[in-house]
Protein backbone atom coordinates (compact mmCIF):
# COMPACT_ATOMS: atom_id res chain seq x y z
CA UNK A 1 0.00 0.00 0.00
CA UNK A 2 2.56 2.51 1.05
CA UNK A 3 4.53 1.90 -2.27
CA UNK A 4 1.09 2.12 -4.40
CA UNK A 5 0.45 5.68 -1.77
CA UNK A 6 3.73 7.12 -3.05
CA UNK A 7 3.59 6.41 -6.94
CA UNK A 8 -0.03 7.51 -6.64
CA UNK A 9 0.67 10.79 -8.43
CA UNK A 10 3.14 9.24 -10.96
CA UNK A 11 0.41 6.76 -11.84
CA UNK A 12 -2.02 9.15 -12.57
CA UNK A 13 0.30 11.31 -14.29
CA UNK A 14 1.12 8.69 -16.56
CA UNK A 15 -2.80 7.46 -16.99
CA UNK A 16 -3.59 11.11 -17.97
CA UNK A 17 -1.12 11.24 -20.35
CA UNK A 18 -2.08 7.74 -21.79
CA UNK A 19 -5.74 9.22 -22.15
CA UNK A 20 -4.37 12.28 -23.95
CA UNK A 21 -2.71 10.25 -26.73
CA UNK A 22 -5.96 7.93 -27.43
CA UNK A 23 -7.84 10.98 -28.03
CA UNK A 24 -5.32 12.91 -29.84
CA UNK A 25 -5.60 9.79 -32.25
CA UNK A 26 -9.42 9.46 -32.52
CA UNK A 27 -9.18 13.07 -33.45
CA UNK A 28 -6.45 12.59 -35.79
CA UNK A 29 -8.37 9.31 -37.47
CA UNK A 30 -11.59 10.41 -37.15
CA UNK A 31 -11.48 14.02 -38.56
CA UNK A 32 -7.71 14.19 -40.28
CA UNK A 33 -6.90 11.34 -41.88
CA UNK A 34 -6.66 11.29 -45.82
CA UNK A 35 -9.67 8.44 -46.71
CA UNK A 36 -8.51 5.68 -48.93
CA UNK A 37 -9.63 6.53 -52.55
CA UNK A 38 -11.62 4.01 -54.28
CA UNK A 39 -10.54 2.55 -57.51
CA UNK A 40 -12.56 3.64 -60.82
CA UNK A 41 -15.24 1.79 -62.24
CA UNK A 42 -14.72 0.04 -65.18
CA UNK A 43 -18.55 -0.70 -65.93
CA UNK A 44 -20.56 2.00 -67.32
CA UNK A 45 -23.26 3.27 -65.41
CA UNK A 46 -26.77 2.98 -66.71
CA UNK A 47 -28.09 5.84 -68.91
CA UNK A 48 -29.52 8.48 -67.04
CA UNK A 49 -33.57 10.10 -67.60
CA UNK A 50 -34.42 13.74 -68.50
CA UNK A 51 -33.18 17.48 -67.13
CA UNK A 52 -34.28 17.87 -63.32
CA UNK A 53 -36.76 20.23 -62.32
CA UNK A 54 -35.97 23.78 -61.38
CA UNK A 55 -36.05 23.16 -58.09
CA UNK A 56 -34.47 25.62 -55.82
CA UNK A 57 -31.00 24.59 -54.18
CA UNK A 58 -29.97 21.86 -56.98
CA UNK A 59 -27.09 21.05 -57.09
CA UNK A 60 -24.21 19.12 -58.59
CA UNK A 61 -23.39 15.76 -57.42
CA UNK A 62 -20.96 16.17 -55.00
CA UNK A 63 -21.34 20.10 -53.87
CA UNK A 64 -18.65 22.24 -55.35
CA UNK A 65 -16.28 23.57 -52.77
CA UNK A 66 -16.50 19.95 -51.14
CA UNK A 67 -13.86 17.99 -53.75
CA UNK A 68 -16.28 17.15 -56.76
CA UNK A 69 -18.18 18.26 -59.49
CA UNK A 70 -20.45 15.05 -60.35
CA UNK A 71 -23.22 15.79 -62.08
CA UNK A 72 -26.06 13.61 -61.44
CA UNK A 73 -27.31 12.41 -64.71
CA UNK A 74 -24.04 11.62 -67.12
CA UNK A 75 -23.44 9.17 -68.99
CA UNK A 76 -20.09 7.74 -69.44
CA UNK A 77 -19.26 5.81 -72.85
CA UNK A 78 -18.18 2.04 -72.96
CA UNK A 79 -14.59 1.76 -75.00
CA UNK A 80 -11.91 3.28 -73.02
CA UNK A 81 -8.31 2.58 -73.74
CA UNK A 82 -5.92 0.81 -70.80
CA UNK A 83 -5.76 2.64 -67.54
CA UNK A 84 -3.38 5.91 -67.75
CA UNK A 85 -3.36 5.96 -71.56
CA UNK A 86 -5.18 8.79 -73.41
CA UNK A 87 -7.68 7.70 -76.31
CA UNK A 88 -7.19 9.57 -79.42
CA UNK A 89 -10.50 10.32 -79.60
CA UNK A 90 -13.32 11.80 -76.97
CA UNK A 91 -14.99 8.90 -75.59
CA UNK A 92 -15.43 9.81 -72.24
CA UNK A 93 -12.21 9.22 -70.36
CA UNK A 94 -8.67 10.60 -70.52
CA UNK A 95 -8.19 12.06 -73.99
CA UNK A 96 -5.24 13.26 -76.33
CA UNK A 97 -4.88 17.02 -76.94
CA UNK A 98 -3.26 18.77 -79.80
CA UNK A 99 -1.42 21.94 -79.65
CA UNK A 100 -3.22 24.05 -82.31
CA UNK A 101 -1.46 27.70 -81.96
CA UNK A 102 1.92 27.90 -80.30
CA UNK A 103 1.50 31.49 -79.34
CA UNK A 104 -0.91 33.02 -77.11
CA UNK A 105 -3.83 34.13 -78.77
CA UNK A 106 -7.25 36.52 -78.58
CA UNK A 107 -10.43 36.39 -80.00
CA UNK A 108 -10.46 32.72 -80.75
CA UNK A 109 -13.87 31.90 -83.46
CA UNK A 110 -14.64 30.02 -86.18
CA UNK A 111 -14.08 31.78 -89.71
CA UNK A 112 -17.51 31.42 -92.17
CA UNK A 113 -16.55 28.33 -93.26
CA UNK A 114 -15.97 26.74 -90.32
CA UNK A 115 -12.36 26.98 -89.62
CA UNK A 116 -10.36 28.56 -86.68
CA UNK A 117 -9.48 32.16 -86.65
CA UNK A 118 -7.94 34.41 -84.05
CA UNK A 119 -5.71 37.19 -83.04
CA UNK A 120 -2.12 36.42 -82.32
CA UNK A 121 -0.53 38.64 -79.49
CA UNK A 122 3.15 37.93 -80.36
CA UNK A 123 2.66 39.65 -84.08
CA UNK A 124 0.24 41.61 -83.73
CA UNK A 125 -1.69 40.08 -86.76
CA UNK A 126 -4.76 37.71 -87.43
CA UNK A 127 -5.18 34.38 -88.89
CA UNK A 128 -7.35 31.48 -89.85
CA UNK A 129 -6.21 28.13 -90.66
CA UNK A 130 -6.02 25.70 -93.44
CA UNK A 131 -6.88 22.24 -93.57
CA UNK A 132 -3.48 21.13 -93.05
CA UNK A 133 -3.18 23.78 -89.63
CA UNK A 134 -1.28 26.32 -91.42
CA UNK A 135 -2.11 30.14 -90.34
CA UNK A 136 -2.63 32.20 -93.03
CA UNK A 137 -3.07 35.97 -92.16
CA UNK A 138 -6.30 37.49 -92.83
CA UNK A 139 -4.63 40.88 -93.50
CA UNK A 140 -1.22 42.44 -93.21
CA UNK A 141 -2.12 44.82 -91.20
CA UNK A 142 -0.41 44.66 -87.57
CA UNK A 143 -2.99 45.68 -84.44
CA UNK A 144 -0.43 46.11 -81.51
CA UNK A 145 -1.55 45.50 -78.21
CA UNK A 146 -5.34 44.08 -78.95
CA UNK A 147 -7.20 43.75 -75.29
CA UNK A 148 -10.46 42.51 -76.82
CA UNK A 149 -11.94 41.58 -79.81
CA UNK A 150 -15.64 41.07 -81.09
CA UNK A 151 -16.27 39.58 -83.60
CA UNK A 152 -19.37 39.70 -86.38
CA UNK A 153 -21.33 36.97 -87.13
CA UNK A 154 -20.25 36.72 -90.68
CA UNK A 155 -16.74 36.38 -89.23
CA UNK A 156 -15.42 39.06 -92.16
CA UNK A 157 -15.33 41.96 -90.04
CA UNK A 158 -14.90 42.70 -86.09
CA UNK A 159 -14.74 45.62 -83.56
CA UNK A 160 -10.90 45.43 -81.75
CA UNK A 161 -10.75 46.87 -78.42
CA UNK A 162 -7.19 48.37 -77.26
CA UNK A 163 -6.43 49.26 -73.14
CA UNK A 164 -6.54 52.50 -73.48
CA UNK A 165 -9.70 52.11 -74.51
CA UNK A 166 -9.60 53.16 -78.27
CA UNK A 167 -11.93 50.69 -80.41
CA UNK A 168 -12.05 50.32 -84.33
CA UNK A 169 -14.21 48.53 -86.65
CA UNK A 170 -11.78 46.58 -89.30
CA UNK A 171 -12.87 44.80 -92.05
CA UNK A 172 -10.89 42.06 -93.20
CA UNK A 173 -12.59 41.81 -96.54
CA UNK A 174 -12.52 45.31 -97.82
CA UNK A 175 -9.17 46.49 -95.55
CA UNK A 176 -11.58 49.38 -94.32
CA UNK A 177 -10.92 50.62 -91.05
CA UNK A 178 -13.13 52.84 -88.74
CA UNK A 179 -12.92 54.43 -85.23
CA UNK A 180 -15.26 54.19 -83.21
CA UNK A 181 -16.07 56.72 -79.91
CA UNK A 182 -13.81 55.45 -76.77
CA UNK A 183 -17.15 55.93 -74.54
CA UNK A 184 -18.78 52.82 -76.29
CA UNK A 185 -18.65 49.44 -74.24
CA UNK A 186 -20.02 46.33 -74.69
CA UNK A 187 -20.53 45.63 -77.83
CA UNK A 188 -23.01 43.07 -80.14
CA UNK A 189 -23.90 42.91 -83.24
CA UNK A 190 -26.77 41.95 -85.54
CA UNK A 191 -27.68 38.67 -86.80
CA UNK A 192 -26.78 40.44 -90.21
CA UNK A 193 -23.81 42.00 -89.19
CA UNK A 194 -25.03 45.43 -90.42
CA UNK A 195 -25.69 46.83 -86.68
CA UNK A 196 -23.93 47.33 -83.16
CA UNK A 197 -26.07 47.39 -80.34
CA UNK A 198 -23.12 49.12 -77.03
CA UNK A 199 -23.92 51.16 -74.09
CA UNK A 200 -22.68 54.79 -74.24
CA UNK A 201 -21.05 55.53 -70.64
CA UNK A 202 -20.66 59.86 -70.55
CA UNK A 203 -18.99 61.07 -67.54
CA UNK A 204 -22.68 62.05 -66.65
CA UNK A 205 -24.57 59.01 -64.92
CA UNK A 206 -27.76 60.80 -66.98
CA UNK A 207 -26.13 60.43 -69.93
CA UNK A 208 -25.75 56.60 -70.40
CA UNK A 209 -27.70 54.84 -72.94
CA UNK A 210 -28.16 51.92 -75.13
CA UNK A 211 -27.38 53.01 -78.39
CA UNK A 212 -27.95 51.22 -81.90
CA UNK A 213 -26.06 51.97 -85.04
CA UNK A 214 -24.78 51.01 -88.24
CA UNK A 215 -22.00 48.68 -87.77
CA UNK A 216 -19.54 51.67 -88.55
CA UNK A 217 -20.95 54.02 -85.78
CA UNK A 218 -22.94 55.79 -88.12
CA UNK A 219 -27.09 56.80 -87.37
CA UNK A 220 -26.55 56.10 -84.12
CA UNK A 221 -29.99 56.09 -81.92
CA UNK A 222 -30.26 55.97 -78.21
CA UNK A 223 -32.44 53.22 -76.94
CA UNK A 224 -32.84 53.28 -73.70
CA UNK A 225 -31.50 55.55 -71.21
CA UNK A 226 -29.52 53.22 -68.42
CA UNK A 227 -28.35 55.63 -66.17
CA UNK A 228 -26.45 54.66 -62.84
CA UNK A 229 -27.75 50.88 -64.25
CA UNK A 230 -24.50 50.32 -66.29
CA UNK A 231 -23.19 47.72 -64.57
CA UNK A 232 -26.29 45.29 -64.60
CA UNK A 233 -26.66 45.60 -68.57
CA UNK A 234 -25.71 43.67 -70.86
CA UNK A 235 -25.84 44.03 -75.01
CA UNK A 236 -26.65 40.74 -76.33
CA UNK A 237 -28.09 40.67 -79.85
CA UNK A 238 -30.41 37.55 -80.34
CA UNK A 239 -30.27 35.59 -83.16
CA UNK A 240 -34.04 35.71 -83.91
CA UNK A 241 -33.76 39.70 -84.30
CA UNK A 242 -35.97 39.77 -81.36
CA UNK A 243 -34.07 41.36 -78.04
CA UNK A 244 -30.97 43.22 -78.39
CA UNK A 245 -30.21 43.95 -74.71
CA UNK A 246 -30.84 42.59 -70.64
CA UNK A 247 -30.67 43.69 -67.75
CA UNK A 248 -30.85 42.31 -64.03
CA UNK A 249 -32.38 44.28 -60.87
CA UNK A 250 -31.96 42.56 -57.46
CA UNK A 251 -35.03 40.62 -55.73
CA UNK A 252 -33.32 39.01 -52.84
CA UNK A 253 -29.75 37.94 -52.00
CA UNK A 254 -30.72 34.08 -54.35
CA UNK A 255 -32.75 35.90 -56.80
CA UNK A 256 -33.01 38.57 -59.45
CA UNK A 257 -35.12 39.71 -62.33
CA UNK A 258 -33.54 39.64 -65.88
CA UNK A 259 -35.52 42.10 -68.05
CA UNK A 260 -35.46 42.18 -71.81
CA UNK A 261 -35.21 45.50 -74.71
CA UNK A 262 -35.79 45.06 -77.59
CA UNK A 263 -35.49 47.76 -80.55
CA UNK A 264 -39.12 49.28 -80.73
CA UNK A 265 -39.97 49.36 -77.11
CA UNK A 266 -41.71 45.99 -76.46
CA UNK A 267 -43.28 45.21 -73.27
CA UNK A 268 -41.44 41.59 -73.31
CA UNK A 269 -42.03 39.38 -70.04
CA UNK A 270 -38.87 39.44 -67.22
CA UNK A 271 -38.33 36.20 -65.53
CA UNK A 272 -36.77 35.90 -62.04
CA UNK A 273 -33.89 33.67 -62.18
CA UNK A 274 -32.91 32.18 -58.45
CA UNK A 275 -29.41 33.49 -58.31
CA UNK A 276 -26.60 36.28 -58.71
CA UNK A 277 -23.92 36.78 -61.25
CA UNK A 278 -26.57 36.36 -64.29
CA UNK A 279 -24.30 35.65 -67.51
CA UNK A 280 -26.07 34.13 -70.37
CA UNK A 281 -25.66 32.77 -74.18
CA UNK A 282 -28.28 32.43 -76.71
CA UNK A 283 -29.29 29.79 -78.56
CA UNK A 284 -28.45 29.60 -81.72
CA UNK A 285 -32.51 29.89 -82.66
CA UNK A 286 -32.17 32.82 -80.29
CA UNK A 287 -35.43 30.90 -78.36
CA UNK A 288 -33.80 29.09 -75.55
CA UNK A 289 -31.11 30.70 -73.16
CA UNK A 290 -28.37 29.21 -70.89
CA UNK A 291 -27.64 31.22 -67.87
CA UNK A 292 -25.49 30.61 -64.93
CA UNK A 293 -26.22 31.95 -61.26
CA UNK A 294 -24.65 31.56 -57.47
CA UNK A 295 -26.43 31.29 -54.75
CA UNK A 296 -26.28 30.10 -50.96
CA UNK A 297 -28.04 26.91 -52.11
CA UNK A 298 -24.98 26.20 -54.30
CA UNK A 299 -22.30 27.42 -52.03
CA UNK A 300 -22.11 30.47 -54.06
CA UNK A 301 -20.90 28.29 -56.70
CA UNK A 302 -22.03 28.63 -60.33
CA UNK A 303 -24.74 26.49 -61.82
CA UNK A 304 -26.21 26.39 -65.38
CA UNK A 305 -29.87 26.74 -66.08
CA UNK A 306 -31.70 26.89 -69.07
CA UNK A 307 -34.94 28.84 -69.87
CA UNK A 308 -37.60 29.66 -72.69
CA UNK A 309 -36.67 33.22 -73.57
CA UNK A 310 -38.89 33.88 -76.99
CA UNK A 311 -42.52 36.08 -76.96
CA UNK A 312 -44.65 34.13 -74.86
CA UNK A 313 -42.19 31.77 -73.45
CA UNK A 314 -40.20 33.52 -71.52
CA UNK A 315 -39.15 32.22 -68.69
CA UNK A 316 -41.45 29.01 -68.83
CA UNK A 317 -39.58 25.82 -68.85
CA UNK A 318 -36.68 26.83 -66.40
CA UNK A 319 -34.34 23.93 -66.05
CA UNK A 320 -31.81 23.29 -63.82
CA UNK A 321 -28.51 21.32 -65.58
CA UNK A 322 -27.01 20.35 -62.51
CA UNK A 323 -23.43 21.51 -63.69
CA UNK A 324 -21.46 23.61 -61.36
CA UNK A 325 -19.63 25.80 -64.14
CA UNK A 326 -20.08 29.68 -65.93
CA UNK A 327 -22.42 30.05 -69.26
CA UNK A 328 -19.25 31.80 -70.53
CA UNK A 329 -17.36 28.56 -70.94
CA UNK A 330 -20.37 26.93 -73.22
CA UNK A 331 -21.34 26.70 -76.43
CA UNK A 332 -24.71 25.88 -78.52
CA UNK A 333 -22.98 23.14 -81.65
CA UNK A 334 -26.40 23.48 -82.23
CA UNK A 335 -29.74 24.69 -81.25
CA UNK A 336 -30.06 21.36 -79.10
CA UNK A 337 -26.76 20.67 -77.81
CA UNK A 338 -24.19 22.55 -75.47
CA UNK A 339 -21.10 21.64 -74.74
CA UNK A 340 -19.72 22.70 -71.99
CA UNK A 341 -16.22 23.14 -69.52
CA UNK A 342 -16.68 21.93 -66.14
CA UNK A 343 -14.60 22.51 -63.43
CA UNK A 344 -13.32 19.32 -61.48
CA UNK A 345 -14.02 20.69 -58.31
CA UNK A 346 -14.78 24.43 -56.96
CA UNK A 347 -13.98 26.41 -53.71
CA UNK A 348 -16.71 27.33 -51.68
CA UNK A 349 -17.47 31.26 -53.57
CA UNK A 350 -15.98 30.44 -56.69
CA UNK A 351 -19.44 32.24 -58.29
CA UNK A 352 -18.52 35.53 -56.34
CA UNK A 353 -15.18 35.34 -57.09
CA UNK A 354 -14.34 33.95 -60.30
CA UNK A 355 -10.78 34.26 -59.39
CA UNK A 356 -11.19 31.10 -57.18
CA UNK A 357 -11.05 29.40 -60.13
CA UNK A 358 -8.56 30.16 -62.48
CA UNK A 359 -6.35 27.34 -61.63
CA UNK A 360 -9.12 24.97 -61.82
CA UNK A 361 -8.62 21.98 -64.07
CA UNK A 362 -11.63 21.39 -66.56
CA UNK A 363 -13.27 18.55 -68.31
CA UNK A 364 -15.59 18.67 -70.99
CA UNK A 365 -19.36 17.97 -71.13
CA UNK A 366 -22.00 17.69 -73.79
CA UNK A 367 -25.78 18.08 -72.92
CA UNK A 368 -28.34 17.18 -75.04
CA UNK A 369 -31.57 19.65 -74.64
CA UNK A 370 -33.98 17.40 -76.01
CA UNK A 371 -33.08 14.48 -73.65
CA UNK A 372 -32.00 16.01 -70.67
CA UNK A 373 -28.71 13.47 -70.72
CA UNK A 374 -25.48 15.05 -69.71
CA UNK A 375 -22.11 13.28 -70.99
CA UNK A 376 -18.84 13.42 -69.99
CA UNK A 377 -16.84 13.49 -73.08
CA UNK A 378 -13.11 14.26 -72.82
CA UNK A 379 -10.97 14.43 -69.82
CA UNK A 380 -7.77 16.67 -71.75
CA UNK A 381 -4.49 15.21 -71.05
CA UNK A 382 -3.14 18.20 -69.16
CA UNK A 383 -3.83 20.77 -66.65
CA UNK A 384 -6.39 23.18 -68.76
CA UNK A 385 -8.12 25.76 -67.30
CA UNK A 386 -10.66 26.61 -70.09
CA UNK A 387 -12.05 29.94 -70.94
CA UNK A 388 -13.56 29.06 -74.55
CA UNK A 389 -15.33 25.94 -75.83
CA UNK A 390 -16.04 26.21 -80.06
CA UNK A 391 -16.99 23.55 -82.05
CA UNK A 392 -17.84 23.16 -85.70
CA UNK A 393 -20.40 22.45 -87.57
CA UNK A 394 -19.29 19.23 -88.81
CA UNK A 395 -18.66 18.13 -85.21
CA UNK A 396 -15.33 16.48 -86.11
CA UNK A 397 -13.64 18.76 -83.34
CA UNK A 398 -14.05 20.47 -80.37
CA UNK A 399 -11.46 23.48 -79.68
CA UNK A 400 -10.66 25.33 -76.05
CA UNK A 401 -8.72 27.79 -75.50
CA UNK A 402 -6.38 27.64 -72.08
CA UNK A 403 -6.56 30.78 -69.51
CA UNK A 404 -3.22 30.33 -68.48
CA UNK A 405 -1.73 29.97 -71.91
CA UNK A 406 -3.91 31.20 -73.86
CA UNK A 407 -3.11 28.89 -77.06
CA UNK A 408 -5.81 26.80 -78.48
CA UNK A 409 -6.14 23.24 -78.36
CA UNK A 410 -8.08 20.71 -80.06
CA UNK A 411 -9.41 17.33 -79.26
CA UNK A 412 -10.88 14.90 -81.84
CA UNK A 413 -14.58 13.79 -81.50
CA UNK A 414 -15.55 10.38 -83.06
């Protein structure tokens, strides 16, 4: 007893310390530890039904911000080379991807007849290539220090931005070249190329409007006056001829209203849209569009949506497509497919702050409208972080160009 009486302290010393450890290690296993990952499945899951509803708060599989972006609904293609080697051809899994500009570029498109054209910033000149992936300049003329470039929908002709905020209009069929006023932003054009639709920002918060003119600056008519409003309009010129401009006023912190001008003052229908950051493309009927929105529901993480946005139908048939990524980095191959960028995972805010995401690595998606069915098409063999998605006609390709790099890169479709 007298031997237990005088360790008594050491013993419980010693106990206490003993306890200390076991918990430190359920902690550490319990909250800490990295989880095994699970080996990929070879078999291909079964096809999945139609778009989900709009419901509020939908989400991609595996919430953005939480390590995934797996969208309920894909389907993955049977085929897939050995484990670790790239197919030469988009079929769902890890897929070779050619280099198709070696010099960073701006204003990547696709020329009239379907080819690639773009600005490139180390010459100061743009090109379009051949069949064989030669560039061939589109004019001699050297454009130092392009910023931005917009181009018409007849690909001949396109308004070049500069940083100091000096815009032209150059033709690359008839070598004409016009100026156009500094205090002009955001520019669209006409399905037939022969207007601009741009907001006119004066110094003046009462003297900003929408203005419309010839696609040379000329007959220039203001619109709409958009006062203080600058920042929540947008010129977007829809293919159908039908709305030439939105804009977005607040309803709540998850929704807003997106409201639509058109060129003789119609009373078209808003719709609310259950989210912030509205950016939208048409499609290419100019009756459907895809949006993207954040909201607390998706951890102020982007998600794509798609609405009715002709006469009578705007804003019926809202439809959530469950993919966490920005309208900006779709495209419409046709008026019933998209294909899309999608981040492989987002941090938590990513919608608020774009910037969150510019290191992301991106796969590529196609969605097909009439089905609902999402497919995951091409995982590129490397580290992209896409900013454009274009795709011909003939559906042979699909292009991207890389935000870090900004070449272009192609990967074959079967």
């Amino acid at each position: 007893m007298n031997f237990f009486s005088r360790f008594k302290k050491v013993f419980l010393i010693i106990g206490f310390l003993v306890l200390v450890f076991i918990i430190g290690y359920l902690l550490w296993r319990f909250f800490f530890a990295a989880s095994p990952v699970s080996p990929t499945a070879t078999s291909t899951p079964s096809t999945i039904g139609g778009l989900p509803s709009a419901g509020i708060g939908t989400t991609t599989g595996g919430i953005s911000g939480e390590g995934g972006n797996l969208p309920g609904g894909i389907t993955i293609p049977t085929g897939q080379p050995a484990e670790g080697a790239a197919s030469p051809v988009a079929i769902g899994g890890l897929t070779a991807t050619q280099t198709v500009t070696k010099n960073p570029t701006t204003g990547a498109t696709l020329s009239s007849d379907g080819r690639i054209q773009y600005y490139n910033r180390d010459d100061g000149k743009f090109y379009r290539l051949d069949d064989n992936g030669n560039a061939i300049a589109l004019s001699d003329k050297v454009f130092y220090d392009v910023d931005n470039v917009v181009w018409a929908p007849n690909k001949n002709q396109a308004i070049i931005e500069y940083p100091d905020g000096n815009k032209i209009l150059y033709n690359f069929q008839t070598k004409a070249q016009v100026t156009l006023p500094s205090h002009w932003q955001d520019f669209s054009f006409s399905p037939d190329s022969n207007q601009i639709i741009s907001k006119s920002i004066g110094l003046d918060v009462e003297n900003r409007y929408l203005v419309v003119s010839n696609d040379d600056g000329s007959q220039a008519v203001a619109l709409e006056n958009i006062g203080a409003n600058d920042k929540t309009v947008t010129s977007s010129w829809s293919p159908n001829n039908q709305i030439v401009a939105m804009y977005t006023q607040g309803v709540d912190f998850n929704r807003q209203e997106v409201y639509f001008v058109g060129l003789n003052g119609e009373n078209f229908k808003s719709t609310v849209v259950e989210g912030r950051g509205f950016e939208s493309q048409w499609s290419t009927n100019g009756d459907k569009l895809l949006y993207s929105v954040y909201s607390t529901d998706t951890n102020l993480n982007p998600q794509l949506w798609l609405v009715g946005a002709v006469g009578d139908t705007i804003g019926q048939d809202r439809q959530s497509l469950s993919l966490a990524t920005w309208a900006s980095k779709c495209t419409f191959a046709s008026n019933t497919e998209v294909y899309c960028a999608v981040p492989e995972s987002l941090e938590k805010g990513a919608g608020m702050f774009p910037e969150l995401a510019d290191r992301t690595k991106d796969d590529l998606y196609k969605i097909n409208l009439k089905t609902g069915s999402k497919e995951l098409i091409a995982v590129p063999d490397g580290a992209y972080n896409i900013s454009e998605v274009i795709v011909p006609a003939n559906k042979d390709f699909i292009y991207f160009t890389d935000k870090t790099t900004n070449q272009i890169y192609k990967i074959d479709l079967p």
